[in-house]
Protein backbone atom coordinates (compact mmCIF):
# COMPACT_ATOMS: atom_id res chain seq x y z
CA UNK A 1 0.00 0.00 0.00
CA UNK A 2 1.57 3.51 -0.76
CA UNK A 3 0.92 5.73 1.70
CA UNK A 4 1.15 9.72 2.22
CA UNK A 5 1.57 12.04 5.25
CA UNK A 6 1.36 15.92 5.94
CA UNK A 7 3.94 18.29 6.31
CA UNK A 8 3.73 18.61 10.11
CA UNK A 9 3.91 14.67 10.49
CA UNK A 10 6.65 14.30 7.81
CA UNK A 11 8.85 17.37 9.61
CA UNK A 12 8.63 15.51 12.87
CA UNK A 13 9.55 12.64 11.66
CA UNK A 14 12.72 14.27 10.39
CA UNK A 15 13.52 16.42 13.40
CA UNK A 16 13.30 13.11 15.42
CA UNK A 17 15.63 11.41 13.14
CA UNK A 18 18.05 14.40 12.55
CA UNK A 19 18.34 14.33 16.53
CA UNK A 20 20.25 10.89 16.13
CA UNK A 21 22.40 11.43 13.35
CA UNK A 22 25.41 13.31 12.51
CA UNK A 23 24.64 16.90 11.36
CA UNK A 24 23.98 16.59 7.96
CA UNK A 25 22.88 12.87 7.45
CA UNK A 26 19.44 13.34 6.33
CA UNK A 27 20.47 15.97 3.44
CA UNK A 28 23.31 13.89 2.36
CA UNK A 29 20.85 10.66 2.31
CA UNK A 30 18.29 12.61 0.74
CA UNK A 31 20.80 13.75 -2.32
CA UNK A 32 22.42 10.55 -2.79
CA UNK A 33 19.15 9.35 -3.71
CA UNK A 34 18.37 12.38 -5.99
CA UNK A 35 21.80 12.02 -7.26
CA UNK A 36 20.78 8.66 -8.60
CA UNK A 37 17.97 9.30 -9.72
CA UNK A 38 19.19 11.96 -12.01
CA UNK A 39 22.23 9.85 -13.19
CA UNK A 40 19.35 7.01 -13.94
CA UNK A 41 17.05 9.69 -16.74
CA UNK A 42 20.75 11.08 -17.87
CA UNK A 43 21.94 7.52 -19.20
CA UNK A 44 18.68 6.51 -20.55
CA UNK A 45 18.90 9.93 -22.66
CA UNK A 46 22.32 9.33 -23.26
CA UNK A 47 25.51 9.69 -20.86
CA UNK A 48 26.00 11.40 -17.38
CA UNK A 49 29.17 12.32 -18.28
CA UNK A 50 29.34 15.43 -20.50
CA UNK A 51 25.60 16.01 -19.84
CA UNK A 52 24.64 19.86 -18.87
CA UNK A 53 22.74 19.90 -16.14
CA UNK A 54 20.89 23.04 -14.54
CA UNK A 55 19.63 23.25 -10.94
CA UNK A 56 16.48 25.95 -9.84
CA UNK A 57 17.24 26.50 -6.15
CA UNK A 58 15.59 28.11 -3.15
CA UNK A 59 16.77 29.20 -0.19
CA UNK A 60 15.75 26.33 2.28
CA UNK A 61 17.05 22.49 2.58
CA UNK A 62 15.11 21.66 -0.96
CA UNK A 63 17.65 23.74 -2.63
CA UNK A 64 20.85 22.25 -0.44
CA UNK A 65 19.45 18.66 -1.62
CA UNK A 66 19.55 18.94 -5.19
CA UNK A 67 23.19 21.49 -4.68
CA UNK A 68 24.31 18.40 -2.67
CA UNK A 69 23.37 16.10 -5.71
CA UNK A 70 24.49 18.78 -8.22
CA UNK A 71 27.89 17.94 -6.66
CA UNK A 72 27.31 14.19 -6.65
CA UNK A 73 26.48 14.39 -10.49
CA UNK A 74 29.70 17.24 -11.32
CA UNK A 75 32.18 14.69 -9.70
CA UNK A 76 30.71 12.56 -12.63
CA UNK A 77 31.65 14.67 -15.41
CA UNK A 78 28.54 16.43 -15.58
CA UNK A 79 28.32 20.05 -16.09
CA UNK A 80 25.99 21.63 -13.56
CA UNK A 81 25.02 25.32 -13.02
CA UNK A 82 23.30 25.60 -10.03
CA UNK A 83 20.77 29.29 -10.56
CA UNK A 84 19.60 30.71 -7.39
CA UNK A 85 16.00 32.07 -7.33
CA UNK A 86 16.68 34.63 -4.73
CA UNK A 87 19.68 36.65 -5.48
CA UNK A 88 23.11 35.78 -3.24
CA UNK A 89 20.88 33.57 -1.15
CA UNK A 90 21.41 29.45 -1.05
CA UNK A 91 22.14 26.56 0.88
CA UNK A 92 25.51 27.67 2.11
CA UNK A 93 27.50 23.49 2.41
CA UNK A 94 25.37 22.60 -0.59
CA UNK A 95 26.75 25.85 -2.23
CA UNK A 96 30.49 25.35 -1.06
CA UNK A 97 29.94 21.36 -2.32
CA UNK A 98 29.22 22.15 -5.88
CA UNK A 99 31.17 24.62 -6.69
CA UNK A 100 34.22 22.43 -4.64
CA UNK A 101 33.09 20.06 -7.09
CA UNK A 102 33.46 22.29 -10.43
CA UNK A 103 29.97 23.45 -10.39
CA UNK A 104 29.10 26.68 -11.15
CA UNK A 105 26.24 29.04 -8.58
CA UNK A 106 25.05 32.01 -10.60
CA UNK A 107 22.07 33.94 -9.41
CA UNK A 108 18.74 34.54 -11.65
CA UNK A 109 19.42 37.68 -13.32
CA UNK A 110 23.21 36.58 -14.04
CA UNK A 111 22.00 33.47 -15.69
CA UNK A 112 22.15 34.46 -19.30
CA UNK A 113 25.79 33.71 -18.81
CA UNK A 114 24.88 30.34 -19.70
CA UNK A 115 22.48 31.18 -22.20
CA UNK A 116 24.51 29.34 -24.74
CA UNK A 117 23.29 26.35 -23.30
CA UNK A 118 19.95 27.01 -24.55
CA UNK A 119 18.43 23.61 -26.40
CA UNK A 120 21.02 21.78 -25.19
CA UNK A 121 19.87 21.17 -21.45
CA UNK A 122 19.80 17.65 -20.93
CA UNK A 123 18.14 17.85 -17.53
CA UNK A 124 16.02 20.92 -14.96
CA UNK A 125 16.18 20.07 -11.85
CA UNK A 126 13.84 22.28 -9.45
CA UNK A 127 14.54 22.59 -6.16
CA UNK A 128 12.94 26.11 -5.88
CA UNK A 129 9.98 25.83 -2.72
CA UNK A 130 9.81 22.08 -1.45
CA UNK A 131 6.96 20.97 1.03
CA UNK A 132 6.88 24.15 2.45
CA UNK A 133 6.03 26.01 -0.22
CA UNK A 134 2.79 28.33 -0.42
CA UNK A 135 0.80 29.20 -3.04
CA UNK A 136 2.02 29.42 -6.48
CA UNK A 137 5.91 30.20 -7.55
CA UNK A 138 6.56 34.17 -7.81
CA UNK A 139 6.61 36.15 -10.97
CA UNK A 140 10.78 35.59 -11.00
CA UNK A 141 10.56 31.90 -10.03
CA UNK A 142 8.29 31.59 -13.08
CA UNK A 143 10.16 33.51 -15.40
CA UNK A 144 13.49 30.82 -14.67
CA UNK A 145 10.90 28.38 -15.08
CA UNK A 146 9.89 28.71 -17.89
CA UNK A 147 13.36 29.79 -19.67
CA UNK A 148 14.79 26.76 -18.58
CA UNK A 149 12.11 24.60 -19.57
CA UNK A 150 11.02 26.44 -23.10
CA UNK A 151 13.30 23.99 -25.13
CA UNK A 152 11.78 20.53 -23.72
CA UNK A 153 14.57 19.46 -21.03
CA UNK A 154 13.30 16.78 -18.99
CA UNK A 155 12.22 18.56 -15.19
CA UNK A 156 13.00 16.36 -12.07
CA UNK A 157 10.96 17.51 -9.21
CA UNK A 158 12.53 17.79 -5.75
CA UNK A 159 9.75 16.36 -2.93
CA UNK A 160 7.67 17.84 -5.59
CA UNK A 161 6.69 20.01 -7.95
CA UNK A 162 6.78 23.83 -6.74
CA UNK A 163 4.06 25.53 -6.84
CA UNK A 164 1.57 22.85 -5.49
CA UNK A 165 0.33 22.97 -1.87
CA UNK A 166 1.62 19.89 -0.17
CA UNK A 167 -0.82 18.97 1.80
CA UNK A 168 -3.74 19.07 -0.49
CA UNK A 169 -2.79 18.74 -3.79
CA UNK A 170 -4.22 22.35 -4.63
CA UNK A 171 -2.71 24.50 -7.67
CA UNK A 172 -3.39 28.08 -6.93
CA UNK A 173 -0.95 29.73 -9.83
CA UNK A 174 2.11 28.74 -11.55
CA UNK A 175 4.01 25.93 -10.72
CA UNK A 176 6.44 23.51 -12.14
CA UNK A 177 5.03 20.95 -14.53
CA UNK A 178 7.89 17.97 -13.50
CA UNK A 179 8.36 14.89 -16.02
CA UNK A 180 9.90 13.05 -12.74
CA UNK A 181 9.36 13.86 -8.60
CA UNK A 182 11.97 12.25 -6.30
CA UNK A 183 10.16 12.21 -3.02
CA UNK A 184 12.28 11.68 0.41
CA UNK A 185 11.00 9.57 3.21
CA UNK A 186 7.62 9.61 2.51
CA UNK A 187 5.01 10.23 -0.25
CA UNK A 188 3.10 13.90 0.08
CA UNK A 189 -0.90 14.18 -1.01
CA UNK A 190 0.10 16.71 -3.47
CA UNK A 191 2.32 13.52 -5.52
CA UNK A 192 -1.17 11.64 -5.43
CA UNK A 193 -4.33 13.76 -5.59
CA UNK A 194 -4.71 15.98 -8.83
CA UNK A 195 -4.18 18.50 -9.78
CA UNK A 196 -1.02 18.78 -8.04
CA UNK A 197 -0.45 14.96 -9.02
CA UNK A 198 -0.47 15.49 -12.76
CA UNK A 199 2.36 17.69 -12.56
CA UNK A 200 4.33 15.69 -10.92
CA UNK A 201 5.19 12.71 -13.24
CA UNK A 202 6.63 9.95 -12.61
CA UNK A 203 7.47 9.37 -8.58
CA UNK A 204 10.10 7.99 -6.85
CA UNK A 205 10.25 6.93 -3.02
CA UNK A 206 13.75 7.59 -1.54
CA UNK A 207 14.06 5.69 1.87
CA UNK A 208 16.12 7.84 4.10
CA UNK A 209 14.84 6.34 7.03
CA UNK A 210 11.82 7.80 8.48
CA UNK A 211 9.36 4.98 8.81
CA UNK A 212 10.09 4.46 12.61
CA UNK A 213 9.66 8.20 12.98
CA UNK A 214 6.19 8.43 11.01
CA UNK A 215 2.72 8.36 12.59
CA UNK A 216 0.57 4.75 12.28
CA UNK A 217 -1.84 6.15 10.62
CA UNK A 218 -1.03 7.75 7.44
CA UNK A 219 -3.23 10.84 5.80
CA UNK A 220 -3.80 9.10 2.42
CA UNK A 221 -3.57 5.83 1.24
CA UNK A 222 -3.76 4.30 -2.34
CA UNK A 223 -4.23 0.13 -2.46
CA UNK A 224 -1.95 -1.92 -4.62
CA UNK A 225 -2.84 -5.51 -6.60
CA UNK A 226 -1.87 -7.06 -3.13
CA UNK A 227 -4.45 -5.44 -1.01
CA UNK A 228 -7.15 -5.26 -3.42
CA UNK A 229 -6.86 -8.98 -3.96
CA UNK A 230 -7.09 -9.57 -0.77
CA UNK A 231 -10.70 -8.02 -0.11
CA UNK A 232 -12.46 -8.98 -3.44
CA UNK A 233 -14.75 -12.07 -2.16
CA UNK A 234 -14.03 -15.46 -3.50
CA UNK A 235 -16.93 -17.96 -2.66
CA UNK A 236 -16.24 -21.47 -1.18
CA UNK A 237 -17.72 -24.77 -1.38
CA UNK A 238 -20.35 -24.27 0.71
CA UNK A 239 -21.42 -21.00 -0.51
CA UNK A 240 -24.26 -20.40 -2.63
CA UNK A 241 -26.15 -17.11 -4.45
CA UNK A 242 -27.87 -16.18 -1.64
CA UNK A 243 -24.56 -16.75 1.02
CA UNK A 244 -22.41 -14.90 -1.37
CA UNK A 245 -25.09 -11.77 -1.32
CA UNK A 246 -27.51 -10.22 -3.58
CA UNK A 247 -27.43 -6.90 -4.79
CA UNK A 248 -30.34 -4.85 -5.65
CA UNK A 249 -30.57 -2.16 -8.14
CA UNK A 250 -33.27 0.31 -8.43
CA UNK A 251 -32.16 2.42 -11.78
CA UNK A 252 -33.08 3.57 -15.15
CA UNK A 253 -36.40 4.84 -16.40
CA UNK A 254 -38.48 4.70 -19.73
CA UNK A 255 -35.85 7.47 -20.64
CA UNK A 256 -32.61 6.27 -19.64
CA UNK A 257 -33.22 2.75 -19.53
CA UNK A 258 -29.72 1.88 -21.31
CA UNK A 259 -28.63 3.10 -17.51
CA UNK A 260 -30.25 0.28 -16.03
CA UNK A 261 -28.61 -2.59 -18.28
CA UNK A 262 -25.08 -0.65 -17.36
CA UNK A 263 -26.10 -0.52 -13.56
CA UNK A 264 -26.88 -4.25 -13.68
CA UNK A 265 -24.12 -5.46 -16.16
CA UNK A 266 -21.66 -3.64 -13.14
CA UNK A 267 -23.59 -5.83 -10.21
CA UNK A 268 -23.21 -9.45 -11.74
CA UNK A 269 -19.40 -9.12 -12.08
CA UNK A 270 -18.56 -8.01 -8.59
CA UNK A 271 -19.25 -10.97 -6.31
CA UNK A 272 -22.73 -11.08 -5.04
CA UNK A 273 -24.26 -14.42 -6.04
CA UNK A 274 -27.67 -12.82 -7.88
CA UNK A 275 -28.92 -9.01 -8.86
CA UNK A 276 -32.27 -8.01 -7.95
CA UNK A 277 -33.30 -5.06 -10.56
CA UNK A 278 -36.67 -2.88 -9.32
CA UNK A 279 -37.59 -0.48 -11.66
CA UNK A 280 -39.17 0.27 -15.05
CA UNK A 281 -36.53 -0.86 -17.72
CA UNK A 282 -36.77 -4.54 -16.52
CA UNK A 283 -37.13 -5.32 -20.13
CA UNK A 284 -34.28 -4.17 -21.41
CA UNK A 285 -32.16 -5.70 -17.62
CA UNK A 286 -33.99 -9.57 -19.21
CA UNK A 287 -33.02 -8.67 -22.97
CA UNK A 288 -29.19 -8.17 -21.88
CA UNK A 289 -28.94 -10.33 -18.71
CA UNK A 290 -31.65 -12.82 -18.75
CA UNK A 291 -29.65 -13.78 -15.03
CA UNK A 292 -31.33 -11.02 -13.23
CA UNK A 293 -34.11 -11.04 -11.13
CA UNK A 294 -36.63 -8.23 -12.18
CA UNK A 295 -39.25 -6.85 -10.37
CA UNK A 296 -41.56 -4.02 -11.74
CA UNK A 297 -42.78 -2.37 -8.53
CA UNK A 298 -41.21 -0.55 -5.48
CA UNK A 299 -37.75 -1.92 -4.28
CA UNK A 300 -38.68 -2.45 -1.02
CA UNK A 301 -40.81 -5.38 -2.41
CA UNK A 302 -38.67 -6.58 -4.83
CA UNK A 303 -37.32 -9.51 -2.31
CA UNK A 304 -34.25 -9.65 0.36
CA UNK A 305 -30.77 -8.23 -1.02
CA UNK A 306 -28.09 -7.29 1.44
CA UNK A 307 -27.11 -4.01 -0.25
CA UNK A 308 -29.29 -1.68 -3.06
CA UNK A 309 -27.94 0.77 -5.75
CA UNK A 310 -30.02 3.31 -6.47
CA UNK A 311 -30.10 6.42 -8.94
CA UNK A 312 -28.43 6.03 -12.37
CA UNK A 313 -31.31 7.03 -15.28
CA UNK A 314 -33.91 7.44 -12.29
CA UNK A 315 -34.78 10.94 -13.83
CA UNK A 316 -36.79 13.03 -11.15
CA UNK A 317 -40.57 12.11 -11.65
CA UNK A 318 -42.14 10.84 -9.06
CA UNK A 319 -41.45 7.26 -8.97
CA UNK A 320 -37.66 8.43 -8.84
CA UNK A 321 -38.96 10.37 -5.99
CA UNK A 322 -40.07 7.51 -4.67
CA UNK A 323 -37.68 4.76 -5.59
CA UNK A 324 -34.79 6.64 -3.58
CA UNK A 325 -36.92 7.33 -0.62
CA UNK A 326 -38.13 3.37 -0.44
CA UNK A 327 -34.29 2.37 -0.70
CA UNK A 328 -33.16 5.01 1.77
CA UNK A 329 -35.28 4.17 4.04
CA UNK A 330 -33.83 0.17 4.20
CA UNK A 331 -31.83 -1.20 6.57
CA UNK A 332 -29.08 -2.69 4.67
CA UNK A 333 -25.95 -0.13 2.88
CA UNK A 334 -26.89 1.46 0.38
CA UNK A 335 -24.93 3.46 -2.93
CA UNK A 336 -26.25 6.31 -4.32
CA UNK A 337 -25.56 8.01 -7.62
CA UNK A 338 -25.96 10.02 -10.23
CA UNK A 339 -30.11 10.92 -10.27
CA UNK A 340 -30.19 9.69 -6.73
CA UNK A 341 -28.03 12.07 -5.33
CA UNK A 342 -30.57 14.99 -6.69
CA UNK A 343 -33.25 13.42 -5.00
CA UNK A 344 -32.47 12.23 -1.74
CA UNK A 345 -32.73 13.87 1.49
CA UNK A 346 -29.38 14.87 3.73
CA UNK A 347 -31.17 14.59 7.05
CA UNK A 348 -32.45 10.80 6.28
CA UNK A 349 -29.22 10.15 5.21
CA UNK A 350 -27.73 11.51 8.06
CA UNK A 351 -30.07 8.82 10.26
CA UNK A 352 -29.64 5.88 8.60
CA UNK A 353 -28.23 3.48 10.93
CA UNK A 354 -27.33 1.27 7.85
CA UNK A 355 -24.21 1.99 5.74
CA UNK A 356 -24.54 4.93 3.11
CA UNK A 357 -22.30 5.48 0.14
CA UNK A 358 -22.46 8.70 -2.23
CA UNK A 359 -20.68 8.49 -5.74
CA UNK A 360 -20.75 11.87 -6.91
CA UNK A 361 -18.46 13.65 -9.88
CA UNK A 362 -17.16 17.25 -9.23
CA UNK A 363 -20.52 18.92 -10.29
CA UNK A 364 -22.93 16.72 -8.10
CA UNK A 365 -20.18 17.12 -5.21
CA UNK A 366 -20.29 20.75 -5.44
CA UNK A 367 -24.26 20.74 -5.81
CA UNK A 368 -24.53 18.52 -2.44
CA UNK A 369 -21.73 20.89 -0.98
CA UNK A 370 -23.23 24.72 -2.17
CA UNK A 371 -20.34 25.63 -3.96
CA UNK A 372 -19.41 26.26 -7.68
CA UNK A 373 -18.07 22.88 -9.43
CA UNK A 374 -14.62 24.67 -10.35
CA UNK A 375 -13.82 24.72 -6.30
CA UNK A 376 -14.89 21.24 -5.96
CA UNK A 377 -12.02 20.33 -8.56
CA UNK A 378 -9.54 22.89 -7.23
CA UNK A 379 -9.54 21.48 -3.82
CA UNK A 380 -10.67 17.00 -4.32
CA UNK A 381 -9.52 16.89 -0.75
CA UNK A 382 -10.93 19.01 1.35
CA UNK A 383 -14.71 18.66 -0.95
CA UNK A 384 -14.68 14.96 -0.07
CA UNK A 385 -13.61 14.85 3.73
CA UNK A 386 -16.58 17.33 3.42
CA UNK A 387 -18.86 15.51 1.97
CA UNK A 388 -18.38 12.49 4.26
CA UNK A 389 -18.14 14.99 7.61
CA UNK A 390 -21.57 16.35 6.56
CA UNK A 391 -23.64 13.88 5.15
CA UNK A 392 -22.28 10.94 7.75
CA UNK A 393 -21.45 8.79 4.85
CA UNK A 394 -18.68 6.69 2.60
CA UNK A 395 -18.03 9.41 -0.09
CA UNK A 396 -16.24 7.96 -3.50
CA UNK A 397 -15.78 11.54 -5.29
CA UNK A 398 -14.79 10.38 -9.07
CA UNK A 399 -12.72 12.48 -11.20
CA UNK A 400 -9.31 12.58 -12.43
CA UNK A 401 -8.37 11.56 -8.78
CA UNK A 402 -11.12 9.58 -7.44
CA UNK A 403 -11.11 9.43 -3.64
CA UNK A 404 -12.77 7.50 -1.38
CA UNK A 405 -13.45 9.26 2.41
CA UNK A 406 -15.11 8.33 5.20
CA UNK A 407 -16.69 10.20 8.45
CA UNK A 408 -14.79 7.83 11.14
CA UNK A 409 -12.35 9.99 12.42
CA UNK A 410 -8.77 9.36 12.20
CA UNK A 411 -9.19 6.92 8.86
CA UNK A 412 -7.25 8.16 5.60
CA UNK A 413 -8.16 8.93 2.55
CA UNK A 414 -7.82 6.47 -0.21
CA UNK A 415 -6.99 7.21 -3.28
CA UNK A 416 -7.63 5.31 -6.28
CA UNK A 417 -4.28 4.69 -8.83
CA UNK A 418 -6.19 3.29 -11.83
CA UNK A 419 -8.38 4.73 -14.41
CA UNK A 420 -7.35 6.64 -17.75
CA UNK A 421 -9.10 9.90 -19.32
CA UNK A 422 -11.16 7.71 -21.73
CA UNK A 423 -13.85 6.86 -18.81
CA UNK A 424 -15.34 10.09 -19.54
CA UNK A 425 -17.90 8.46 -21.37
CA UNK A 426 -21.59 8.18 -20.58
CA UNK A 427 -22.74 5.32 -18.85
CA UNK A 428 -19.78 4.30 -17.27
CA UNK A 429 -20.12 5.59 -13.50
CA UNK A 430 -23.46 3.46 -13.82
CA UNK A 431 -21.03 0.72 -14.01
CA UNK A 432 -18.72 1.63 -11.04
CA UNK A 433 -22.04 2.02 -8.93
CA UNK A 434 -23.64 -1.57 -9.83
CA UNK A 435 -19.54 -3.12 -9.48
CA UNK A 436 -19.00 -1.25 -6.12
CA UNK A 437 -23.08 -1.82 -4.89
CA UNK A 438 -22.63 -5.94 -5.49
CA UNK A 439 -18.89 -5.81 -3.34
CA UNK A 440 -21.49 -3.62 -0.74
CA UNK A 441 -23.73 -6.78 -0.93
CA UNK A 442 -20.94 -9.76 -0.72
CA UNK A 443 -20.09 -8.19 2.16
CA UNK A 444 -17.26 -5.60 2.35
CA UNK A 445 -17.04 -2.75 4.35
CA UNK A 446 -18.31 0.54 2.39
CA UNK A 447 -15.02 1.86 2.35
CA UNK A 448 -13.17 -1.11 1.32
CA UNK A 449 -16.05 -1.89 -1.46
CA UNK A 450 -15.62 1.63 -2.62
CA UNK A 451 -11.61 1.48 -2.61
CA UNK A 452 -12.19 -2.24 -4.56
CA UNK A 453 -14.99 -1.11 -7.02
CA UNK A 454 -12.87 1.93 -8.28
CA UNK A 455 -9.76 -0.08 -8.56
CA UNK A 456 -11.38 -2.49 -10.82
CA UNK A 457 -13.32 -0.41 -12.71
CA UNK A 458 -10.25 1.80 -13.49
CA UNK A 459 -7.89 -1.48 -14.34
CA UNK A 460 -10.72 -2.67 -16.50
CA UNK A 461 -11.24 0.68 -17.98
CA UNK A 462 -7.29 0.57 -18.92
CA UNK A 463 -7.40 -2.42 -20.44
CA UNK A 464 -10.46 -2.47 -22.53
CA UNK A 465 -9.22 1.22 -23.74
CA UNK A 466 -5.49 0.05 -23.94
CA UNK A 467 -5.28 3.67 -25.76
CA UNK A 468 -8.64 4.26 -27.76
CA UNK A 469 -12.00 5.43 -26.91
CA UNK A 470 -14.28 2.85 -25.34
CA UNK A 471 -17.60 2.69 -24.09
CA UNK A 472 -19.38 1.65 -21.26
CA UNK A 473 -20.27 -1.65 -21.76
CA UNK A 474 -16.60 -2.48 -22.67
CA UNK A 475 -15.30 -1.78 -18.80
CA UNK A 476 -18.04 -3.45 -17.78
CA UNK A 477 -16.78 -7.01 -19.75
CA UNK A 478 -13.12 -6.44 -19.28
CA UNK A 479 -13.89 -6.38 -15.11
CA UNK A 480 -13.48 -10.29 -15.30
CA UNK A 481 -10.12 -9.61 -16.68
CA UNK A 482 -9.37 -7.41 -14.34
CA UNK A 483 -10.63 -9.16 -11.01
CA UNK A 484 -8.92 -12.29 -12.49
CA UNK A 485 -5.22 -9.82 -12.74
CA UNK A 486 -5.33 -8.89 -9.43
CA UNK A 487 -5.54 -12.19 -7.88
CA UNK A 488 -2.98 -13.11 -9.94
């Protein structure tokens, strides 16, 4: 499982560590792993020897690790020119190590001394605000920025990109847009929750020896093939439908019945044994998946199902109304989406004794929330610890980051690693909600169905697309080949 901390749990962790090492120690660890890490893109691109090499530094330790490094790579034959952002101001050992080295330290505005190297950068390395950064870089920071970077260098991120608030993966004006982050001790939100995390490339973990130091429970967490294979439900030879669960599914209308069929085609192919369907597009459910079990009237009398999905293509007439009030007011868990999340009401929600899970995108986020959708996207973090403080509920916000929050205090975020930009499609969150509804109903906890349904549904998503468009049905017949992947 990759994990992520804040700032103030990651800086005591280093002062605690610092206090039993030689002076020093931690930088020097830190840069020998930048060091390599630079050497490694230099000799895929070519050669570290003879390579030009051009470090953006700050003031603070961010800038003395990558002047530490700088000196690592010069005593390798590269040629490294180490540009201070703030005039006559750097890491003074990190300074006095390059330039020992046969570096070079030149402040911003003397830079276009090495103008001639102009095109032929082989590598940026920016060091310029580190994790303690605030808002975006300043007008000068920019400006070297973007000089440095205007002829295509490859950009290695210290700890990460500058520019991007650590701690919640905010963008509030410019920052660096890295093609690699080298990360020290510990993995930040801002490397894993856009939009911060899609400018900071690729990532690399340096161990320099802070898990001892760092608290037990992290701030964010994103599940790997291991742990995800180890909560999808696998059935044994006692179990039938009924003991493996059954998931019902009150969705689509005589408008949007297509969103039924999706909804369903999601449910059989996470887990639960059998897929009750109450609503009015039972005859297209039978058409596609003669399997299902298809009742025309109100869910609650559909039969016994240990979880319901409710809302995809409900529309907002009355039986809509009606179907998310009758599900609601069950006492099993329950997923809502998409239509549903219009209709229901906060303070039932809120009193349900019974398991609730919301699956909104940015714009039904910021509708539940008050706000405008552009400062649901701007801030992922904060809108879905939100969501799940005020509603009481498992909240699986989907986007270009999904994340998946709950209201028990002291319980991290998750954050989902799979997906790809072609499942903006129609039809396909009705897929995620019938996947992530029938893992409700075989029995995981909400926020370990949620965490499991996403993964899936993004790895399937991946793999059906495998770089063209898709549609919705297609992730929902490649999940078999991606539950099948994980467990592996």
């Amino acid at each position: 499982m990759r994990t992520a901390y804040s700032v103030d749990s990651v800086r005591a962790a280093e002062a605690a560590l610092m206090a039993r090492l030689p002076e020093g120690a931690l930088m020097q660890r830190a840069a020998a792993g930048l060091a390599a890490a630079c050497a490694d893109l230099l000799r895929r691109a070519g050669r570290v020897y003879g390579s030009r090499v051009v470090l953006l530094v700050g003031t603070g330790a961010n800038g003395g690790d990558a002047l530490y490094a700088g000196a690592r790579l010069a005593r390798r034959g590269a040629g490294v020119v180490a540009v201070r952002v703030t005039p006559g101001r750097s890491h003074e050992g990190g300074t006095a190590a390059l330039r020992a080295a046969g570096g070079h330290v030149v402040d911003g505005e003397e830079s276009t001394t090495h103008e001639d190297w102009a095109g032929r950068i082989d590598l940026v390395v920016d060091a310029i605000t580190g994790i303690g950064g605030r808002g975006g870089l300043r007008p000068a920071a920019a400006e070297l920025v973007a000089r440095y970077t205007a002829h295509g260098a490859p950009v290695v991120a210290v700890d990460l990109p500058s520019g991007v608030e650590a701690d919640t993966g905010e963008v509030t004006g410019d920052a660096v847009r890295a093609d690699a982050t080298v990360t020290f001790g510990a993995y930040k939100a801002a490397l894993l929750v856009d939009p911060a995390a899609e400018r900071a490339g690729a990532l690399r973990l340096v161990d320099i020896g802070l898990d001892a130091e760092l608290p037990a429970v992290p701030d964010l967490e994103a599940l790997q093939y291991a742990d995800v294979a180890a909560l999808l439900p696998v059935p044994d030879a006692e179990s039938d439908k009924y003991r493996r669960g059954v998931v019902g599914v009150a969705a689509g209308s005589a408008r949007y019945p297509g969103a039924a069929v999706l909804a369903v085609s999601g449910a059989l192919r996470g887990g639960a044994g059998a897929v009750r369907y109450a609503g009015p597009g039972g005859e297209a459910v039978i058409a596609r998946h003669p399997e299902t079990l298809v009742h025309a009237g109100r869910p609650s009398r559909a039969g016994r199902v240990q979880a319901w999905v409710v809302g995809p293509g409900l529309g907002d007439g009355t039986e809509a109304v009606e179907a998310v009030s009758d599900v609601l007011a069950t006492e099993v868990p329950v997923l809502v989406d998409a239509d549903g999340l219009r209709l229901l009401d906060a303070d039932v929600v809120r009193a349900r004794t019974a398991p609730t899970v919301l699956t909104p995108h940015a714009g039904e986020a910021a509708a539940l929330l008050g706000v405008a959708r552009e400062e649901v996207e701007a801030g992922r973090l904060a809108a879905v610890r939100e969501l799940a403080r005020r509603f009481g509920a498992t909240v699986l916000l989907k986007g270009s980051t999904t994340l998946i929050a709950t209201d028990t205090p002291r319980t991290p975020v998750r954050v989902n690693p799979t997906g790809t930009s072609w499942l903006a499609t129609a039809g396909s969150g009705d897929v995620l909600s019938g996947l992530t509804g029938s893992l409700l109903a075989a029995g995981l906890a909400p926020l370990d169905a949620a965490s499991a349904g996403a993964y899936l549904h993004g790895l399937a998503a991946r793999r059906a697309a495998d770089g063209s468009p898709l549609a919705a049905m297609d992730v929902a017949e490649a999940i078999p080949e991606a539950w099948r992947d994980v467990r592996a």
